[in-house]
PDB file of N, CA and C in Angstrom:
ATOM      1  N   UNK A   1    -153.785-221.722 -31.265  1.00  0.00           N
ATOM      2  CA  UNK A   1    -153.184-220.432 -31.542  1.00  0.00           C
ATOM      3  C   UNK A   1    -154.107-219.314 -31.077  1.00  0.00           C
ATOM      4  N   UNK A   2    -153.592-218.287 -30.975  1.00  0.00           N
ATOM      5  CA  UNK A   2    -154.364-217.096 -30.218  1.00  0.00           C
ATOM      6  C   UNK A   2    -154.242-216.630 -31.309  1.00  0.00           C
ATOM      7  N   UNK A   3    -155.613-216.101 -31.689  1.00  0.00           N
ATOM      8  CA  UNK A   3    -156.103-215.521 -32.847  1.00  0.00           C
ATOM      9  C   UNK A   3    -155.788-214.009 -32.877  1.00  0.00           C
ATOM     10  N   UNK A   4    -156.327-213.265 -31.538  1.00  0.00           N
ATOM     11  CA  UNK A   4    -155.899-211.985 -31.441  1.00  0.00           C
ATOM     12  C   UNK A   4    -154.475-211.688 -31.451  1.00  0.00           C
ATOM     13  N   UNK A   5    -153.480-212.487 -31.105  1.00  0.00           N
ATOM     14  CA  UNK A   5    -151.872-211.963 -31.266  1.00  0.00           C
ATOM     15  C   UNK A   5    -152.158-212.386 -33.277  1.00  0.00           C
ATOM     16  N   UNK A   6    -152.197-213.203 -33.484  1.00  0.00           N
ATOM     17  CA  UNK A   6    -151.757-213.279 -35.432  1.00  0.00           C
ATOM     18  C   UNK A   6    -153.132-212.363 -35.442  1.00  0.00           C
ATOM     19  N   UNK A   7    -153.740-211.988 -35.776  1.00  0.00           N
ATOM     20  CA  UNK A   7    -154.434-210.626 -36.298  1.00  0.00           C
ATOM     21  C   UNK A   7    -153.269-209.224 -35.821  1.00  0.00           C
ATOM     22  N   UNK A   8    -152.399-208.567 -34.309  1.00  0.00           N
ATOM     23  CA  UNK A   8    -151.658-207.987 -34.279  1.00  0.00           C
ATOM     24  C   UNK A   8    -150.696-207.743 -35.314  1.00  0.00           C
ATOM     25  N   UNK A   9    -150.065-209.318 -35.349  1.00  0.00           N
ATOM     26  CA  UNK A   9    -148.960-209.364 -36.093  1.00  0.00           C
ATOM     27  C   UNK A   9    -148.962-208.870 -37.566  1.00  0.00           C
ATOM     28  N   UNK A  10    -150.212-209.486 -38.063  1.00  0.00           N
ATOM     29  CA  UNK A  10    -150.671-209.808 -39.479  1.00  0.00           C
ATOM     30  C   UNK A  10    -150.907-207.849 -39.961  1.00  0.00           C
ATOM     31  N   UNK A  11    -151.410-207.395 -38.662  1.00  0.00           N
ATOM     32  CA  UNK A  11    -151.531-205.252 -38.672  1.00  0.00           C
ATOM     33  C   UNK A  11    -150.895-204.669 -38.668  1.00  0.00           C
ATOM     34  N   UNK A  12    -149.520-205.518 -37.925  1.00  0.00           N
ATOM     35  CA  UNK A  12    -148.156-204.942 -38.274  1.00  0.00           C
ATOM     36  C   UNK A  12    -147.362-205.058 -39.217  1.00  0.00           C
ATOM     37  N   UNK A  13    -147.820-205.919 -40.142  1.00  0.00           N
ATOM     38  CA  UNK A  13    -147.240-206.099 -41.151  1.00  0.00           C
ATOM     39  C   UNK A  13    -145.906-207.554 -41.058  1.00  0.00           C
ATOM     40  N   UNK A  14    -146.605-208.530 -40.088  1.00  0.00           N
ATOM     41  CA  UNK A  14    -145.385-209.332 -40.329  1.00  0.00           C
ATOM     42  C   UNK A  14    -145.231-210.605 -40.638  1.00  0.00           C
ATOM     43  N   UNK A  15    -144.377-210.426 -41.944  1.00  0.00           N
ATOM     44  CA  UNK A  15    -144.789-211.548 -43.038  1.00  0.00           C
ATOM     45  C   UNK A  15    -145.274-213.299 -42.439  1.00  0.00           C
ATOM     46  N   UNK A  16    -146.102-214.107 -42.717  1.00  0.00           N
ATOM     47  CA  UNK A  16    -146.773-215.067 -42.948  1.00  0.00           C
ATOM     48  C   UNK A  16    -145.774-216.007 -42.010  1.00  0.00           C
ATOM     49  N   UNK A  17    -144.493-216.138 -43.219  1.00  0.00           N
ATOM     50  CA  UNK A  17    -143.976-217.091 -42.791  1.00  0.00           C
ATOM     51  C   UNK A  17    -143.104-216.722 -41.154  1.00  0.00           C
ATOM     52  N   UNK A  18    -142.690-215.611 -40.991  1.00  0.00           N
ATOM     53  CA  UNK A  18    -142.439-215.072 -39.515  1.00  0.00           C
ATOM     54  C   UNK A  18    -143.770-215.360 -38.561  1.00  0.00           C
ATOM     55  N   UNK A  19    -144.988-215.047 -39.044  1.00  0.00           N
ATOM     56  CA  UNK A  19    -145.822-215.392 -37.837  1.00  0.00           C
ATOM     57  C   UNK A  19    -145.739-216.506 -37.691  1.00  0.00           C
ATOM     58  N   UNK A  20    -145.727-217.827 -38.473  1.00  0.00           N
ATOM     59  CA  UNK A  20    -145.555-219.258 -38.303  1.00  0.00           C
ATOM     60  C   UNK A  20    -144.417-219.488 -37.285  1.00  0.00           C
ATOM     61  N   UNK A  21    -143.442-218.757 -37.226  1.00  0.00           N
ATOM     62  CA  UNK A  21    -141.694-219.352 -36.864  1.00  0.00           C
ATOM     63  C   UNK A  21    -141.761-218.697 -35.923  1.00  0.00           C
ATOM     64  N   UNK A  22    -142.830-217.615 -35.458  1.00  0.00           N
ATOM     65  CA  UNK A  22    -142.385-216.622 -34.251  1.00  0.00           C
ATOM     66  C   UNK A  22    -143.772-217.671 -33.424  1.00  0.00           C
ATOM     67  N   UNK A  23    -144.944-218.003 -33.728  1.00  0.00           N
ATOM     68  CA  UNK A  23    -146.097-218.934 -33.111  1.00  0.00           C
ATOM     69  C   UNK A  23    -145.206-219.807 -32.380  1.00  0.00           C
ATOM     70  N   UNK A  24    -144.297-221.007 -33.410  1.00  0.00           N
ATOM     71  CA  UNK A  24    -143.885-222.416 -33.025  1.00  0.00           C
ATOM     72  C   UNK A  24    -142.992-221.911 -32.155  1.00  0.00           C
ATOM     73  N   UNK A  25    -142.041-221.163 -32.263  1.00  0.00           N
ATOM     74  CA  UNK A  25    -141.125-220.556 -31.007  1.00  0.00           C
ATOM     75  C   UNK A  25    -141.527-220.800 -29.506  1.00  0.00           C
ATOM     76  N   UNK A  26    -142.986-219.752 -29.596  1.00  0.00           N
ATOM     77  CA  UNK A  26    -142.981-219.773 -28.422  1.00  0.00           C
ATOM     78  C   UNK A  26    -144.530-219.830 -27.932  1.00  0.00           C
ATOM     79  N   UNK A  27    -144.971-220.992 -28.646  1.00  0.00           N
ATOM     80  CA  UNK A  27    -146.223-221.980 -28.485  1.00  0.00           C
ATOM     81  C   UNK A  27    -145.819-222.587 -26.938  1.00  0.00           C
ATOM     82  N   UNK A  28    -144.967-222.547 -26.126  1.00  0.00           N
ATOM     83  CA  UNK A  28    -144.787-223.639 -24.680  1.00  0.00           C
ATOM     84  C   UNK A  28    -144.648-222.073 -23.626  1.00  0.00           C
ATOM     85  N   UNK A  29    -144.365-221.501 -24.353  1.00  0.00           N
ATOM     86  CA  UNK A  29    -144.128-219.755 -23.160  1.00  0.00           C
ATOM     87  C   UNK A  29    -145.012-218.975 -24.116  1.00  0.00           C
ATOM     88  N   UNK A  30    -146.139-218.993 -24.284  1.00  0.00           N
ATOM     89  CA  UNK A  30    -146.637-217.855 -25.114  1.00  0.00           C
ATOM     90  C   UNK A  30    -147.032-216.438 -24.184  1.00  0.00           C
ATOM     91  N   UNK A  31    -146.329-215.536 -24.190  1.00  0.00           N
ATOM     92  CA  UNK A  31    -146.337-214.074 -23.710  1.00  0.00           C
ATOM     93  C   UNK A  31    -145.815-213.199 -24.430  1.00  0.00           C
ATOM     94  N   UNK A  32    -146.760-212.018 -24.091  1.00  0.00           N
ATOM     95  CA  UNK A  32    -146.379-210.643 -25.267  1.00  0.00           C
ATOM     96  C   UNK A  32    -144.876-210.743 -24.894  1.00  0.00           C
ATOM     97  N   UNK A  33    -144.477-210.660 -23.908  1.00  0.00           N
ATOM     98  CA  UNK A  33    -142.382-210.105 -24.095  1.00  0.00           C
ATOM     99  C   UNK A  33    -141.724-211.094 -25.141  1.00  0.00           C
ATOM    100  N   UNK A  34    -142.433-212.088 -24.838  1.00  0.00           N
ATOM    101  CA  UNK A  34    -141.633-213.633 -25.678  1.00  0.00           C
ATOM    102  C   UNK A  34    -141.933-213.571 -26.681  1.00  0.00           C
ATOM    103  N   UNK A  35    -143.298-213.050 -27.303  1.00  0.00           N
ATOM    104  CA  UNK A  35    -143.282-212.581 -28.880  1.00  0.00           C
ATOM    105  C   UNK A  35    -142.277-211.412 -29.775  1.00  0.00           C
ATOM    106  N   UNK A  36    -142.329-210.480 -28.455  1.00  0.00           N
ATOM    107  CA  UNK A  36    -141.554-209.231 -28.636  1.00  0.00           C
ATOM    108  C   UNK A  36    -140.183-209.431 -28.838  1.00  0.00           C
ATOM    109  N   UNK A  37    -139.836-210.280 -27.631  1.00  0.00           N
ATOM    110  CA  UNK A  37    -138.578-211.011 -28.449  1.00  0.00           C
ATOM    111  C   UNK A  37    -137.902-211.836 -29.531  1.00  0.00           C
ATOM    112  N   UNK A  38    -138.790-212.107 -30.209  1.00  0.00           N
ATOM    113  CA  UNK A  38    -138.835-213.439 -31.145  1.00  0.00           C
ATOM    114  C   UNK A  38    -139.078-212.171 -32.262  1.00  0.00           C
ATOM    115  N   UNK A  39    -139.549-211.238 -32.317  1.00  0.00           N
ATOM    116  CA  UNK A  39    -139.831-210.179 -33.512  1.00  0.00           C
ATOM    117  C   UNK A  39    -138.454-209.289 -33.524  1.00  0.00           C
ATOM    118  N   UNK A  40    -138.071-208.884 -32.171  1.00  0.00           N
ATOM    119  CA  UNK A  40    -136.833-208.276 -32.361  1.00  0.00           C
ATOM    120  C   UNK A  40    -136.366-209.016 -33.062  1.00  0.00           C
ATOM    121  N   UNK A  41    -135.606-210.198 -32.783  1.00  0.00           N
ATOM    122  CA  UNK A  41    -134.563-211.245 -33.590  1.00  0.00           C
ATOM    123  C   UNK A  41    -134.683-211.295 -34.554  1.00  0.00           C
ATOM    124  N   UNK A  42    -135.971-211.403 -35.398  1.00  0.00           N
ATOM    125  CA  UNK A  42    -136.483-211.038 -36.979  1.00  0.00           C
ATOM    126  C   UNK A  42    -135.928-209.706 -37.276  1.00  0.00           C
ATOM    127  N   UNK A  43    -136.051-208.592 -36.718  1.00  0.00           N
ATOM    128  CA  UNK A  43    -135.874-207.589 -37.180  1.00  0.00           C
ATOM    129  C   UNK A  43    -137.346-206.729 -37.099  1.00  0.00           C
ATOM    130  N   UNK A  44    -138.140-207.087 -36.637  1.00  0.00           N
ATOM    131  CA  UNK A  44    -139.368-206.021 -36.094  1.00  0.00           C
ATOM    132  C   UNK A  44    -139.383-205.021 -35.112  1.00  0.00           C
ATOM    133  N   UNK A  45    -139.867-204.289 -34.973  1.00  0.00           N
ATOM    134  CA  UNK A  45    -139.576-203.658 -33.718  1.00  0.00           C
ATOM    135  C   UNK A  45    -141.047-204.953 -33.071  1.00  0.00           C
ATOM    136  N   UNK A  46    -140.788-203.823 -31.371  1.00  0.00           N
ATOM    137  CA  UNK A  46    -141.725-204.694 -30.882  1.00  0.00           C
ATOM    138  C   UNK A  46    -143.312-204.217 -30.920  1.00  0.00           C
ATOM    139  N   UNK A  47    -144.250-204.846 -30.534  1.00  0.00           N
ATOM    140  CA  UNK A  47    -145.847-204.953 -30.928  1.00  0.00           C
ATOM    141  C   UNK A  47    -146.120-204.801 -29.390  1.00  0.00           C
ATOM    142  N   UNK A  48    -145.982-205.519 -28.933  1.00  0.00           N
ATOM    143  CA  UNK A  48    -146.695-205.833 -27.339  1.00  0.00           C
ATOM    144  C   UNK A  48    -146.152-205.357 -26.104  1.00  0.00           C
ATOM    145  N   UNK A  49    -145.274-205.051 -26.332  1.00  0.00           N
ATOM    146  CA  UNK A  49    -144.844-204.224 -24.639  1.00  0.00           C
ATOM    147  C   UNK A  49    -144.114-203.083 -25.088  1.00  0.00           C
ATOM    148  N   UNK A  50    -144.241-201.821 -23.990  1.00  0.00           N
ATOM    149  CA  UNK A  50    -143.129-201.255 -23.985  1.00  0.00           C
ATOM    150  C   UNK A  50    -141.574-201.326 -23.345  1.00  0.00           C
ATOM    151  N   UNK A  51    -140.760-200.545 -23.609  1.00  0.00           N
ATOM    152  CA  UNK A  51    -139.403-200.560 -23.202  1.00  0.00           C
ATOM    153  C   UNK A  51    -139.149-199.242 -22.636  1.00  0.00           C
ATOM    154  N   UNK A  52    -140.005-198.706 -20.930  1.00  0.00           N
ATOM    155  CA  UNK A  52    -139.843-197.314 -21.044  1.00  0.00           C
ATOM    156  C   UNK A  52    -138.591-196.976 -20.456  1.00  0.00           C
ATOM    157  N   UNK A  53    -137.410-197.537 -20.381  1.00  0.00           N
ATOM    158  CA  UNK A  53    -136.017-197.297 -20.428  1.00  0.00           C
ATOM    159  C   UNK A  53    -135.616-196.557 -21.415  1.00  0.00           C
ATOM    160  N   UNK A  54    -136.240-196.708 -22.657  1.00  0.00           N
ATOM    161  CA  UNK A  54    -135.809-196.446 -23.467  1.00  0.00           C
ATOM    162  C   UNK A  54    -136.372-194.655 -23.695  1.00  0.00           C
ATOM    163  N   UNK A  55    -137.462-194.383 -22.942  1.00  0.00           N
ATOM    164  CA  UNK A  55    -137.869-193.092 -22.793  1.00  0.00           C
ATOM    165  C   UNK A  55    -137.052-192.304 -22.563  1.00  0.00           C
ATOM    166  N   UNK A  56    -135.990-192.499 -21.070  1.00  0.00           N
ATOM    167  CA  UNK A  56    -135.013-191.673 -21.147  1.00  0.00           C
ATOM    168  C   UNK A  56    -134.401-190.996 -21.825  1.00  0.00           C
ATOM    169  N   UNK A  57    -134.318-191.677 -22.777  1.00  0.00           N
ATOM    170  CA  UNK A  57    -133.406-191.306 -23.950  1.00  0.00           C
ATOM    171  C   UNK A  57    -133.614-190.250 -25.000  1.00  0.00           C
ATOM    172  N   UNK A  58    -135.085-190.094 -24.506  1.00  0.00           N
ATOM    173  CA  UNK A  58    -135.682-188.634 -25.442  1.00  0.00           C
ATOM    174  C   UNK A  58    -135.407-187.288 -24.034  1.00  0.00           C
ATOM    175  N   UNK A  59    -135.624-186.259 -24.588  1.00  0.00           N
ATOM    176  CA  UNK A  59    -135.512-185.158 -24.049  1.00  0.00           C
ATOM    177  C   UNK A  59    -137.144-184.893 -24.179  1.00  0.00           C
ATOM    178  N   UNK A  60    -137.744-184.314 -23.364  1.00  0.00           N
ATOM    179  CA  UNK A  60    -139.187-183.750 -23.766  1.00  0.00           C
ATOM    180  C   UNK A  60    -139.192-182.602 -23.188  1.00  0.00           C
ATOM    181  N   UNK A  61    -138.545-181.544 -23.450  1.00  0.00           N
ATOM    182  CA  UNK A  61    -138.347-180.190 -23.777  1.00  0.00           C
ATOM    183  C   UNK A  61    -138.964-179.488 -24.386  1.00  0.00           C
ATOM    184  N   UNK A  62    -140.339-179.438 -23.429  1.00  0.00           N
ATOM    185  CA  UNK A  62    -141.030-178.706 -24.778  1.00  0.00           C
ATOM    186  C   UNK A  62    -141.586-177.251 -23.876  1.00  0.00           C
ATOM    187  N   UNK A  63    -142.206-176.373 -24.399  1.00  0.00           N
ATOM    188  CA  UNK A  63    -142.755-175.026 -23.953  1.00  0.00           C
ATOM    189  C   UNK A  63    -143.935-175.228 -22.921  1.00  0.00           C
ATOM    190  N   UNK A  64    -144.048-176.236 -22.366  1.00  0.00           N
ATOM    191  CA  UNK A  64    -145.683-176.545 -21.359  1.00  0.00           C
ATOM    192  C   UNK A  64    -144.601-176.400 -20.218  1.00  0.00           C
ATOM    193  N   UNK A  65    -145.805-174.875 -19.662  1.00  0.00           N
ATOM    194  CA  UNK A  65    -145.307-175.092 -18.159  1.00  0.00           C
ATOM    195  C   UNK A  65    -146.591-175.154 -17.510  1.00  0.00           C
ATOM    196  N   UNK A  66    -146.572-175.456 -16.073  1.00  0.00           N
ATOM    197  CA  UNK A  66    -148.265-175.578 -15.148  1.00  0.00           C
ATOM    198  C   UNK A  66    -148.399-174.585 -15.074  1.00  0.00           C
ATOM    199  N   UNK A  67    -147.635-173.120 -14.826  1.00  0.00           N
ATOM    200  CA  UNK A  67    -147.665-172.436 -14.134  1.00  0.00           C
ATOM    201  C   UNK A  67    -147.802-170.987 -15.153  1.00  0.00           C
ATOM    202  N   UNK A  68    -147.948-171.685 -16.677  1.00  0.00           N
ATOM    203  CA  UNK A  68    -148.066-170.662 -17.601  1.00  0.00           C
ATOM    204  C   UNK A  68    -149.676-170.527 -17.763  1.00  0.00           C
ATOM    205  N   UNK A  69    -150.168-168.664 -17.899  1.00  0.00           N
ATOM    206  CA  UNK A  69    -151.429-168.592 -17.791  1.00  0.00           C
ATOM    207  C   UNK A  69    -151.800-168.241 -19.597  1.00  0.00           C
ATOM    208  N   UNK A  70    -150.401-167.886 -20.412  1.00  0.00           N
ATOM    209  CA  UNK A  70    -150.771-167.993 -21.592  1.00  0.00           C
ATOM    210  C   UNK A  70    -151.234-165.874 -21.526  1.00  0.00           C
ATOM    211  N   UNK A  71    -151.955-165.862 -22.888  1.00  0.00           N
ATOM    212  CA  UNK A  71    -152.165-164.667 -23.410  1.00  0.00           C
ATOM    213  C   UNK A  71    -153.669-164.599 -23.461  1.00  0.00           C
ATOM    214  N   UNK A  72    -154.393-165.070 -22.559  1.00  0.00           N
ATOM    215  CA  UNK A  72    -155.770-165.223 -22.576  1.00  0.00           C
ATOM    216  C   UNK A  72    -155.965-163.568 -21.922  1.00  0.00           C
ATOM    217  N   UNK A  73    -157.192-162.922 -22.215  1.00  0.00           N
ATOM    218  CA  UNK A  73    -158.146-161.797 -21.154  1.00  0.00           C
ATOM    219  C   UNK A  73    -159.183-163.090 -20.211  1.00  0.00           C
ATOM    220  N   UNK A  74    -159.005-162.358 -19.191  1.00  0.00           N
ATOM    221  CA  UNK A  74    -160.047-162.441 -17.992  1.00  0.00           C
ATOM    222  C   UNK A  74    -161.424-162.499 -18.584  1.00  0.00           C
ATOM    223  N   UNK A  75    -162.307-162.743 -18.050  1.00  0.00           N
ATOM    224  CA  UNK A  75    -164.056-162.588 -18.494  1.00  0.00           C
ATOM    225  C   UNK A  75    -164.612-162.375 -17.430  1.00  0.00           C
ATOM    226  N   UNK A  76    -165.094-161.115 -16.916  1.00  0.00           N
ATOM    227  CA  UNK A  76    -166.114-161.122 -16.428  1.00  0.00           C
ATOM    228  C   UNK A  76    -167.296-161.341 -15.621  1.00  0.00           C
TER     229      UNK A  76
END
């Protein structure tokens, strides 16, 4: 067993007997997506990868422009 993924899991909070059933799963393919998947199905979100598809989906609308110099004075 890879010690550093069950220490992850165990930080994320995911219960004992899920790390056992999510390990034996996928002890023959062990990879972060294949964990990630095996936690979705539990009901976790995921730990190890992102989903930046899912970024789209925010707006980031916020007041930063490059080209703003702001309310600063000059120096001298």
């Amino acid at each position: 067993m890879d010690l550093a993924i069950i220490y992850e899991l165990r930080a994320n909070d995911v219960s004992e007997e899920h790390i056992e059933l999510i390990m034996d799963r996928v002890k023959n393919r062990l990879t972060e997506e294949n964990i990630d998947k095996e936690l979705v199905k539990l009901g976790y979100p995921k730990i190890f990868t992102v989903d930046y598809d899912e970024y789209d989906n925010y707006d980031f609308d916020d007041d930063y422009s490059p080209n703003h110099k702001g309310n600063y004075e000059e120096i001298d």
